[in-house]
C-alpha atoms as a PDB file:
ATOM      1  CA  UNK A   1      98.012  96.703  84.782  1.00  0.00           C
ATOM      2  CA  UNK A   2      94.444  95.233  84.669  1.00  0.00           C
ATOM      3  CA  UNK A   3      92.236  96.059  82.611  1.00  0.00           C
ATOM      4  CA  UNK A   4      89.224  98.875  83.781  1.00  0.00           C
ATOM      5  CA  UNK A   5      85.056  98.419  83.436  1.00  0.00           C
ATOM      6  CA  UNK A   6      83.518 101.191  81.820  1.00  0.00           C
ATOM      7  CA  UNK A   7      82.373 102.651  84.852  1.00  0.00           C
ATOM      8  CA  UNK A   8      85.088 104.805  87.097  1.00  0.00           C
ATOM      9  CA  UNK A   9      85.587 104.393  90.203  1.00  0.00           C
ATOM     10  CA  UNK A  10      85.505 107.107  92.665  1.00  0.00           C
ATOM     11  CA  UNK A  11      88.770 105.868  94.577  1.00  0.00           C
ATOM     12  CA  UNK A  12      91.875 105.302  92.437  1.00  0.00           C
ATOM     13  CA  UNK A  13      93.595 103.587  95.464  1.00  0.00           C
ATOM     14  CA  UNK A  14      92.193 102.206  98.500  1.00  0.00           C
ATOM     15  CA  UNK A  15      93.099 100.155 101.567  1.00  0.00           C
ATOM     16  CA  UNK A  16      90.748  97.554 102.796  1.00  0.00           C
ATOM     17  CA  UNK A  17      90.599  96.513 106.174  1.00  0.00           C
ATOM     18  CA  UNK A  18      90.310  92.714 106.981  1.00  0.00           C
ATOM     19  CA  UNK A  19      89.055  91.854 110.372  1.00  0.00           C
ATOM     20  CA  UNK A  20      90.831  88.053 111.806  1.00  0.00           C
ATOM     21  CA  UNK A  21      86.909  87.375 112.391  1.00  0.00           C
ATOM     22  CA  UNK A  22      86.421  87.702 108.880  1.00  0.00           C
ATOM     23  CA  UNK A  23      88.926  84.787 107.875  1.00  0.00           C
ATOM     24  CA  UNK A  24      86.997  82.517 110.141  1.00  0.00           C
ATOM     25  CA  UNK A  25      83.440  82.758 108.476  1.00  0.00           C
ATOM     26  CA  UNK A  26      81.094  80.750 110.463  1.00  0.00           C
ATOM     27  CA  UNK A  27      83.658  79.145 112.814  1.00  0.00           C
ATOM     28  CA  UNK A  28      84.571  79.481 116.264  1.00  0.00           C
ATOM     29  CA  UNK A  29      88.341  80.177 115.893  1.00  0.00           C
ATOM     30  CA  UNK A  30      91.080  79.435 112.862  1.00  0.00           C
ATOM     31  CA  UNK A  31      90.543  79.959 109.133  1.00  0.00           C
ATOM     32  CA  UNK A  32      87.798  78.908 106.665  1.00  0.00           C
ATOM     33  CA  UNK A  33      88.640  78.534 103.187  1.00  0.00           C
ATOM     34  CA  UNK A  34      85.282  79.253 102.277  1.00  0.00           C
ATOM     35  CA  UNK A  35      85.428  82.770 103.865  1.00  0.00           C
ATOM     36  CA  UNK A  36      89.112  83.343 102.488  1.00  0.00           C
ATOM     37  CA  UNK A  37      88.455  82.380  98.827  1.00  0.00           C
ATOM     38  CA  UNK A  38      85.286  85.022  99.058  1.00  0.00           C
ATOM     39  CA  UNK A  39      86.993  87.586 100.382  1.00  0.00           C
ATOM     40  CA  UNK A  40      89.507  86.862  97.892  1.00  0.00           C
ATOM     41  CA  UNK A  41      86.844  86.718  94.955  1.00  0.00           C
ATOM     42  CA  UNK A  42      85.783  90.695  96.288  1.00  0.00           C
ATOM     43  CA  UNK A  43      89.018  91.894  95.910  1.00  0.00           C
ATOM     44  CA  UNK A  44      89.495  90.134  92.817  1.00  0.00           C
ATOM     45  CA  UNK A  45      86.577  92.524  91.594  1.00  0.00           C
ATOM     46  CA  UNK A  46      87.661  95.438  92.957  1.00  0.00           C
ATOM     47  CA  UNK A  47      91.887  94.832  90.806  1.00  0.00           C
ATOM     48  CA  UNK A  48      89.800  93.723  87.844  1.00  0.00           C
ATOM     49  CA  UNK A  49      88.652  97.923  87.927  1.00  0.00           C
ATOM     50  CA  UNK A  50      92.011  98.400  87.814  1.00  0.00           C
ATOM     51  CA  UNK A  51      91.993  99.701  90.947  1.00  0.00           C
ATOM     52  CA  UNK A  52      95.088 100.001  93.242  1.00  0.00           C
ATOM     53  CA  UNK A  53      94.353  97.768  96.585  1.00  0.00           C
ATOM     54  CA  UNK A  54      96.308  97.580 100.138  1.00  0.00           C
ATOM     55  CA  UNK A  55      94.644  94.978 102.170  1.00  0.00           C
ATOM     56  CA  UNK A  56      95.750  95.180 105.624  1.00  0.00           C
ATOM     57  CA  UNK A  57      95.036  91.835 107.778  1.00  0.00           C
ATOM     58  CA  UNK A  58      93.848  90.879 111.612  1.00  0.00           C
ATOM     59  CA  UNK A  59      94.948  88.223 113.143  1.00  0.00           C
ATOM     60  CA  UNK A  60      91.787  87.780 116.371  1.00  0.00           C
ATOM     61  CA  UNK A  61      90.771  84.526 114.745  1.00  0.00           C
ATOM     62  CA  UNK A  62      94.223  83.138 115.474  1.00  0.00           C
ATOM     63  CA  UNK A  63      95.711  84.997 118.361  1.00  0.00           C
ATOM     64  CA  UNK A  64      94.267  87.872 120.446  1.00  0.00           C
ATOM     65  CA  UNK A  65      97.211  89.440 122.421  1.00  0.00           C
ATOM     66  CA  UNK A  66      94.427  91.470 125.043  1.00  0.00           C
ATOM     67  CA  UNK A  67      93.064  87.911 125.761  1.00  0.00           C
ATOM     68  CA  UNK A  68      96.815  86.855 126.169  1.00  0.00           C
ATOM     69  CA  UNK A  69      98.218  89.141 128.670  1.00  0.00           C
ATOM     70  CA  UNK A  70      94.343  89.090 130.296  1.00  0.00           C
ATOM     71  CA  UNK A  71      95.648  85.647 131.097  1.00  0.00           C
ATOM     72  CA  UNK A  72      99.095  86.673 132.399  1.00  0.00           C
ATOM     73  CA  UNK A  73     101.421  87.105 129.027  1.00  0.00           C
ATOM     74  CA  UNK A  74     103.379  89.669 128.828  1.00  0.00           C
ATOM     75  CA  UNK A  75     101.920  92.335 126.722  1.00  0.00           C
ATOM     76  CA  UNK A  76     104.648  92.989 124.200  1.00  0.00           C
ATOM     77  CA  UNK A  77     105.143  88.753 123.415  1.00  0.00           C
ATOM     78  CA  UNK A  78     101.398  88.603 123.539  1.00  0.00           C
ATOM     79  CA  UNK A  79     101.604  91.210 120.618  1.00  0.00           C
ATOM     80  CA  UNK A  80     104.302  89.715 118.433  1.00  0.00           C
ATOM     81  CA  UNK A  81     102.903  86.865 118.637  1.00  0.00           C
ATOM     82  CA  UNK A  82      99.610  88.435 117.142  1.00  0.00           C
ATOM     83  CA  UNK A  83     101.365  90.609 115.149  1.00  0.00           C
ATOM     84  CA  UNK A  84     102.379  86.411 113.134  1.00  0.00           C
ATOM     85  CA  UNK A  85      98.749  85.802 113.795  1.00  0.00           C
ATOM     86  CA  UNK A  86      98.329  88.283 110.260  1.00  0.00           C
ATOM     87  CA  UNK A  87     100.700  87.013 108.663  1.00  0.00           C
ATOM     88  CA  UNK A  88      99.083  83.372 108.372  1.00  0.00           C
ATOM     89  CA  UNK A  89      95.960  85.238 107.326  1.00  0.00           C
ATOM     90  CA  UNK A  90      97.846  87.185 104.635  1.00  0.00           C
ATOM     91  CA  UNK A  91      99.316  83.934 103.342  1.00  0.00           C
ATOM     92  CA  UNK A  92      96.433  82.001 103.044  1.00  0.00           C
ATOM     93  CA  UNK A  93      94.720  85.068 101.251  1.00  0.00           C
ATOM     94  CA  UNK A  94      97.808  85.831  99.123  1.00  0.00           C
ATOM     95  CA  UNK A  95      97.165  81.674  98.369  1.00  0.00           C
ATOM     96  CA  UNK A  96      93.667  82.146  97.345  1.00  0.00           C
ATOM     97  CA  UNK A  97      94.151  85.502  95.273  1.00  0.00           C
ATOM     98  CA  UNK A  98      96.933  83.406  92.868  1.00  0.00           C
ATOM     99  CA  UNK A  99      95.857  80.424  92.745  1.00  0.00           C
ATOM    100  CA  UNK A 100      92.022  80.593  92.871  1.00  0.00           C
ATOM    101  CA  UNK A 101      91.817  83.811  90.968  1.00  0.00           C
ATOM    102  CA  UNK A 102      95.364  84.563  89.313  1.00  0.00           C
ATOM    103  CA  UNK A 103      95.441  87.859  91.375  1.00  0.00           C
ATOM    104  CA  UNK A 104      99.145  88.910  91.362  1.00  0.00           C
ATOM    105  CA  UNK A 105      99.574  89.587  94.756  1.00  0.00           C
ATOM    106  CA  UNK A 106     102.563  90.723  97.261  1.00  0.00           C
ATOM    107  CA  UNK A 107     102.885  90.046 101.155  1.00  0.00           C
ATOM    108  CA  UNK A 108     104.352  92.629 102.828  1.00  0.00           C
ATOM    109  CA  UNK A 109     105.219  92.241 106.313  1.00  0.00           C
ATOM    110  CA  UNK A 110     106.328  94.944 109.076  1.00  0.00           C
ATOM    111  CA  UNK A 111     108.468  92.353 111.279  1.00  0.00           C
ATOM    112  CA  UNK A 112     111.093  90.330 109.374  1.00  0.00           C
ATOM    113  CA  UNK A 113     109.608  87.195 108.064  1.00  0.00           C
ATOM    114  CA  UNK A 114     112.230  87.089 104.900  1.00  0.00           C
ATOM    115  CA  UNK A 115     111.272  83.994 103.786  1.00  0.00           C
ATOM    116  CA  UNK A 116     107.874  84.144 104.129  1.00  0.00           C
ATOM    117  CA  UNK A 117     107.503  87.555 102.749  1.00  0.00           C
ATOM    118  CA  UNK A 118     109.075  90.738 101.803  1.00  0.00           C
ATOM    119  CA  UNK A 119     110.037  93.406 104.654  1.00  0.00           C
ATOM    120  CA  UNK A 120     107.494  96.298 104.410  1.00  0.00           C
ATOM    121  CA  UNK A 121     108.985  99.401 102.504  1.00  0.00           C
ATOM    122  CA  UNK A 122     106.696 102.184 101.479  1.00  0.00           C
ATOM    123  CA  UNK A 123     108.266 102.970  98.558  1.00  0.00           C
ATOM    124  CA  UNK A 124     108.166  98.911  97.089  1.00  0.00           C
ATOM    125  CA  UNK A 125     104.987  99.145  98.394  1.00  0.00           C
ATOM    126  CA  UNK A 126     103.430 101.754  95.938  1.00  0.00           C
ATOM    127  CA  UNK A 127     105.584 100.383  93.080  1.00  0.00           C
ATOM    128  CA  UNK A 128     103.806  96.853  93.786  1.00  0.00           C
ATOM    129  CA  UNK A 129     100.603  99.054  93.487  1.00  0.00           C
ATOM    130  CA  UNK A 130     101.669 100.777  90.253  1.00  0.00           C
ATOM    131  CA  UNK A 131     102.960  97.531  88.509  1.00  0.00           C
ATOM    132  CA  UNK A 132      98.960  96.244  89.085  1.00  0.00           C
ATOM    133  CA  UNK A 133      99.670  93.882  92.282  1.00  0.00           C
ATOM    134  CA  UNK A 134      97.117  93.537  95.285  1.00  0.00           C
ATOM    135  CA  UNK A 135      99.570  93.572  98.099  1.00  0.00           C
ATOM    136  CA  UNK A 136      98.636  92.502 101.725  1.00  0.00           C
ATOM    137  CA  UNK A 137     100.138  94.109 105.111  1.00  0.00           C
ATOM    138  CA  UNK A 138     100.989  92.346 107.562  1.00  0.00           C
ATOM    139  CA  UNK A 139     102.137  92.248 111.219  1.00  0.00           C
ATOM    140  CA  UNK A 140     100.678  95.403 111.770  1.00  0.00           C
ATOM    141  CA  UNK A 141     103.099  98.282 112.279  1.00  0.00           C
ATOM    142  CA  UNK A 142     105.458  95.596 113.783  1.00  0.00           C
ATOM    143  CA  UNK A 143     105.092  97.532 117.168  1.00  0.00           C
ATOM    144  CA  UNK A 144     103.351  96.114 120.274  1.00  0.00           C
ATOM    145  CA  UNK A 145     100.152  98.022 121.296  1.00  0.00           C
ATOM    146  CA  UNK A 146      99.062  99.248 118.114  1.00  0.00           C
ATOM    147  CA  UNK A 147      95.959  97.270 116.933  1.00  0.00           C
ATOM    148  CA  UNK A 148      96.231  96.389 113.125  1.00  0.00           C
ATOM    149  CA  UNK A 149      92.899  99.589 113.268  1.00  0.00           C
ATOM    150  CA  UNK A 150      96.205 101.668 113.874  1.00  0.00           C
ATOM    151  CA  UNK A 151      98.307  99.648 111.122  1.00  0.00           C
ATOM    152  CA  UNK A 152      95.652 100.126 108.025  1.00  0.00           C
ATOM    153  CA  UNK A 153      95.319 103.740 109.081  1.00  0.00           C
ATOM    154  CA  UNK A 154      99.152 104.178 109.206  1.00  0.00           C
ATOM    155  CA  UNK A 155      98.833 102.441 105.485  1.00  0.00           C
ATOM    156  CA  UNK A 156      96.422 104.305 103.926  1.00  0.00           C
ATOM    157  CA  UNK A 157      98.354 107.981 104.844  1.00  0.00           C
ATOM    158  CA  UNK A 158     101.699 105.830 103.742  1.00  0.00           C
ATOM    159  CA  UNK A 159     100.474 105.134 100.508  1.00  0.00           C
ATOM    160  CA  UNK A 160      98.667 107.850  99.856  1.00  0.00           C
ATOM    161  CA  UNK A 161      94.879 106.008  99.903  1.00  0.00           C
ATOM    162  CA  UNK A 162      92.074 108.222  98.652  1.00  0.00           C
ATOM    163  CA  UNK A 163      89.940 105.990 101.652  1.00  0.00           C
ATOM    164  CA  UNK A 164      89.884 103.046 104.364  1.00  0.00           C
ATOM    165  CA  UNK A 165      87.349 100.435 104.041  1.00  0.00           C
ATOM    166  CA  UNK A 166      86.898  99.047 106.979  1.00  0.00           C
ATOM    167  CA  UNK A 167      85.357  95.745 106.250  1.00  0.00           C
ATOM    168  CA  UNK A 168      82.806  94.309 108.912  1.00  0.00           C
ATOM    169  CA  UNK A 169      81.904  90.712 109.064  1.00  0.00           C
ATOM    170  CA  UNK A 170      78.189  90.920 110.939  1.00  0.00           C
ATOM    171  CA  UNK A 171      77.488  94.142 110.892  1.00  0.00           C
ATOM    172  CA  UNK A 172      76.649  96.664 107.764  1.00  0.00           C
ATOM    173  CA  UNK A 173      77.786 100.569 109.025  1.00  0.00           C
ATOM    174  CA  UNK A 174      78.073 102.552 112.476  1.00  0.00           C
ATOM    175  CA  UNK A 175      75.335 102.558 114.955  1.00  0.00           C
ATOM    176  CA  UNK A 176      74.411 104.126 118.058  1.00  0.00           C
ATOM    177  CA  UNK A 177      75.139 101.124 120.111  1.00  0.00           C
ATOM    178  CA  UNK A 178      75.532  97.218 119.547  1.00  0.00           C
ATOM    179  CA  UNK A 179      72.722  96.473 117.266  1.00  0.00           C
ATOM    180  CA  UNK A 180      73.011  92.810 117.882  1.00  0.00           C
ATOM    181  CA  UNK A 181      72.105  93.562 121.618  1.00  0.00           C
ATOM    182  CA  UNK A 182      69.830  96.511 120.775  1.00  0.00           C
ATOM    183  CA  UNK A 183      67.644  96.133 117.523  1.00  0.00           C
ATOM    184  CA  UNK A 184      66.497  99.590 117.889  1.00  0.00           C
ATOM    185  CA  UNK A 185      70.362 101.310 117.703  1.00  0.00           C
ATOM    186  CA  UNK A 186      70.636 104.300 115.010  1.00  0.00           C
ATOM    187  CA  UNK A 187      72.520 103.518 112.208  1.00  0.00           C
ATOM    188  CA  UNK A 188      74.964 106.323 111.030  1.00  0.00           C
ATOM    189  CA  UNK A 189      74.967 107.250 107.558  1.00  0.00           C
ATOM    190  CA  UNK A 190      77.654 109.972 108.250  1.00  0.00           C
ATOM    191  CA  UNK A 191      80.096 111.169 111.634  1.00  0.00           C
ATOM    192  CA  UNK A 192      82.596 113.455 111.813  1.00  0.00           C
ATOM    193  CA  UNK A 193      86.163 112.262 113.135  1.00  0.00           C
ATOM    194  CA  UNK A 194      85.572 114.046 116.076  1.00  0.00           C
ATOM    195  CA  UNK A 195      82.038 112.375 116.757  1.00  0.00           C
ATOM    196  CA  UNK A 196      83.149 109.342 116.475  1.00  0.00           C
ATOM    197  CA  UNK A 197      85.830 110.078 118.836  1.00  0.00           C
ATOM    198  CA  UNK A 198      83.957 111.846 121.151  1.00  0.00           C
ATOM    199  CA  UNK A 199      80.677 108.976 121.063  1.00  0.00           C
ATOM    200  CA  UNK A 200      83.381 106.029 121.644  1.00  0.00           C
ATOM    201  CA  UNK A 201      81.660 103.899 118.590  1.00  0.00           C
ATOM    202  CA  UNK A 202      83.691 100.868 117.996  1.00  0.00           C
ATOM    203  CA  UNK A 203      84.733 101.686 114.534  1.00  0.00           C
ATOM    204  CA  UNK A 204      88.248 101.174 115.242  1.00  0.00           C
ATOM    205  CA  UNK A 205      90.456 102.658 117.834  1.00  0.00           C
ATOM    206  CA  UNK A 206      91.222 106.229 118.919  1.00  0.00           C
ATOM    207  CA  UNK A 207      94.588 106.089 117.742  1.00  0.00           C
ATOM    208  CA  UNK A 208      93.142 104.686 114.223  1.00  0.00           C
ATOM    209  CA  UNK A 209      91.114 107.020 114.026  1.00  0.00           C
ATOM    210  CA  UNK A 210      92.822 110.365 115.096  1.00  0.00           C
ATOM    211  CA  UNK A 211      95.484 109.476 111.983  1.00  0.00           C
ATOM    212  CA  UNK A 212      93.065 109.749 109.818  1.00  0.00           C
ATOM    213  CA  UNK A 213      91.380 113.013 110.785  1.00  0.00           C
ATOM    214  CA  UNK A 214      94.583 114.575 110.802  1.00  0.00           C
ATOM    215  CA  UNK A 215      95.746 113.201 107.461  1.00  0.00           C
ATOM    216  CA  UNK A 216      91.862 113.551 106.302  1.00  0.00           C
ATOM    217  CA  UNK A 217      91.268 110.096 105.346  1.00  0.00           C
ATOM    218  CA  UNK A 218      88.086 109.045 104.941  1.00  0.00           C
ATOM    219  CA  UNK A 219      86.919 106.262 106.565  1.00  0.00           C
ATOM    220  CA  UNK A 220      84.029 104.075 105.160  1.00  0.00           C
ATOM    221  CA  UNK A 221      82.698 101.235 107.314  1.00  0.00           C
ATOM    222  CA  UNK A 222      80.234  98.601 105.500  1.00  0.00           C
ATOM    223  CA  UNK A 223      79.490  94.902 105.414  1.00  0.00           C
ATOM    224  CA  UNK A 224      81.796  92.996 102.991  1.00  0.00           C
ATOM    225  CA  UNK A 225      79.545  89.988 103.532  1.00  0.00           C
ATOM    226  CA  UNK A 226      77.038  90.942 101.283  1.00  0.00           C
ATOM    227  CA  UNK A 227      78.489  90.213  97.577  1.00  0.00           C
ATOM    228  CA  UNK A 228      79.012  92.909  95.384  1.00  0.00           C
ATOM    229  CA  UNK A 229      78.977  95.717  98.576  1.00  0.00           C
ATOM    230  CA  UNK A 230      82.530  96.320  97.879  1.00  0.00           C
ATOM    231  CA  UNK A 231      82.009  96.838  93.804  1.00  0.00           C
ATOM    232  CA  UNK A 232      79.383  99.658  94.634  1.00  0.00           C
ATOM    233  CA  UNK A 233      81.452 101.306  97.314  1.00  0.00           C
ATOM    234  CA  UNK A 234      84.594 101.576  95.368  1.00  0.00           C
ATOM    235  CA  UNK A 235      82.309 102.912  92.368  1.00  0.00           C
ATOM    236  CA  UNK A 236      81.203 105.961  94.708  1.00  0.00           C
ATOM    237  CA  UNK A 237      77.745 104.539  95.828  1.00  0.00           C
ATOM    238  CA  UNK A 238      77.142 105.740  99.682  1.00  0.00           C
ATOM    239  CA  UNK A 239      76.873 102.414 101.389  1.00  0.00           C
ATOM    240  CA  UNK A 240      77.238 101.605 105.338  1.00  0.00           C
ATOM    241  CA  UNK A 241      78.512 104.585 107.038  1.00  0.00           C
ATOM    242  CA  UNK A 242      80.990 107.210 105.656  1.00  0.00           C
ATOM    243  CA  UNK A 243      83.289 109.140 108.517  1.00  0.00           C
ATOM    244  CA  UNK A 244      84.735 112.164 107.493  1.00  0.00           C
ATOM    245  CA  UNK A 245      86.073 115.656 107.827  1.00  0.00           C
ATOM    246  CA  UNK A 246      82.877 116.925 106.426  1.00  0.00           C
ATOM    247  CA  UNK A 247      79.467 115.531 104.352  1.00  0.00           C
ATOM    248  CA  UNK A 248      80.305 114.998 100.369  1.00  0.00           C
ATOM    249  CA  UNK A 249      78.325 117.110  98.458  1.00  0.00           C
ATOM    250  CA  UNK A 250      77.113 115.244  96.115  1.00  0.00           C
ATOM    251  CA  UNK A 251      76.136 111.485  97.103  1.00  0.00           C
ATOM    252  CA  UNK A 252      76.007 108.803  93.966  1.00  0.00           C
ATOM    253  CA  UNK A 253      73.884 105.560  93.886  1.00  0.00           C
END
């Protein structure tokens, strides 16, 4: 197991959400080594607390099945073939983890892939976890029309995550409305499950999102762009925008 800082963090085990925007940094479409070996340096802080990490991968800088069957694909090929999208963006991560940063690290996949990576099992899953390895999900829950939202929520009750970080590339918590198109959008330091249901924010989808209210998951949404944001979440501080069953009492930082 790794060794832990001093200072304890607040989540024993988490599951971060990657979005396939995320692995393509400042391009248009594909993957940026730049942007993977950062996100792989964050996580690489995060395993150094000796913290247990699922990272469950997108695959929209690749492949976006919607766009697909927009186009005339049929919607359940347009999915699988999204659903390999994530697992090229879990290799190349799983790449830059090991080699970059000597991160032991496990792909796990939920379609067959068996010589690419090992078939998704719950219970090697949280033995990889125990035994100090980050491991990666992906091809989401291996069934077409469920976003990979759906997948890390499915995860995080799976394995038993004390939270979901939902990682956002360009934007740093939940507001009222696009703040990109409207400057003057509220920001949300804390929703219920059912407001965010009920207001339709894009935090993920309703089907995401109704798992973990009903498995009370917290959700926290924040920008993993800024270096060091995931450090100070894991460590308790109230960052971005925290959706729960009900406001912590106490907030650190």
């Amino acid at each position: 197991m790794s060794h832990s800082t001093p200072e304890d963090p607040a989540y024993p085990r988490v599951v971060l959400k990657l979005s396939g925007e995320s692995f393509r940094g400042d391009r248009s479409y594909g993957l940026d080594p730049n942007a993977v070996d950062y996100m792989a340096r964050q996580i690489k802080s995060v395993h150094d607390r000796g913290i247990e990490l699922g990272v469950v991968v997108g695959g929209g800088n690749i492949w976006r099945g919607a766009e697909a069957e927009s186009q005339g694909m049929d919607r359940v090929s347009a999915d699988q073939a999204g659903m390999l999208a994530t697992v090229i963006n879990a290799l190349a991560l799983q790449d830059a983890l090991e080699r970059n940063h000597r991160v032991p690290t496990r792909t796990l996949s939920a379609v067959t892939v068996q010589q690419i990576a090992e078939p998704y099992i719950r219970r090697r899953a949280i033995r990889h976890l125990e035994k100090g390895r980050v491991v990666l999900f992906a091809a989401g829950t291996g069934n077409p029309f469920m976003t990979t939202d759906t997948a890390a929520a499915l995860r995080a009750v799976e394995i038993d995550a004390k939270v979901l970080l939902m990682a956002k590339h360009d934007v740093d918590g939940v507001y009222a409305a696009d703040p990109h198109e409207d400057p003057s959008a509220a920001k949300f330091a804390f929703l219920t499950y059912l407001e965010a249901i009920e207001r339709r924010l894009r935090i993920m989808d309703s089907t995401a999102l109704t798992l973990c209210m009903e498995n009370d998951v917290p959700i926290i949404v924040f920008d993993l762009f800024v270096p060091g944001n995931i450090d100070r979440v894991v460590l308790g501080e109230r960052l971005g925008s925290l959706v729960a069953a009900e406001q912590p009492q106490s907030v650190a930082g």
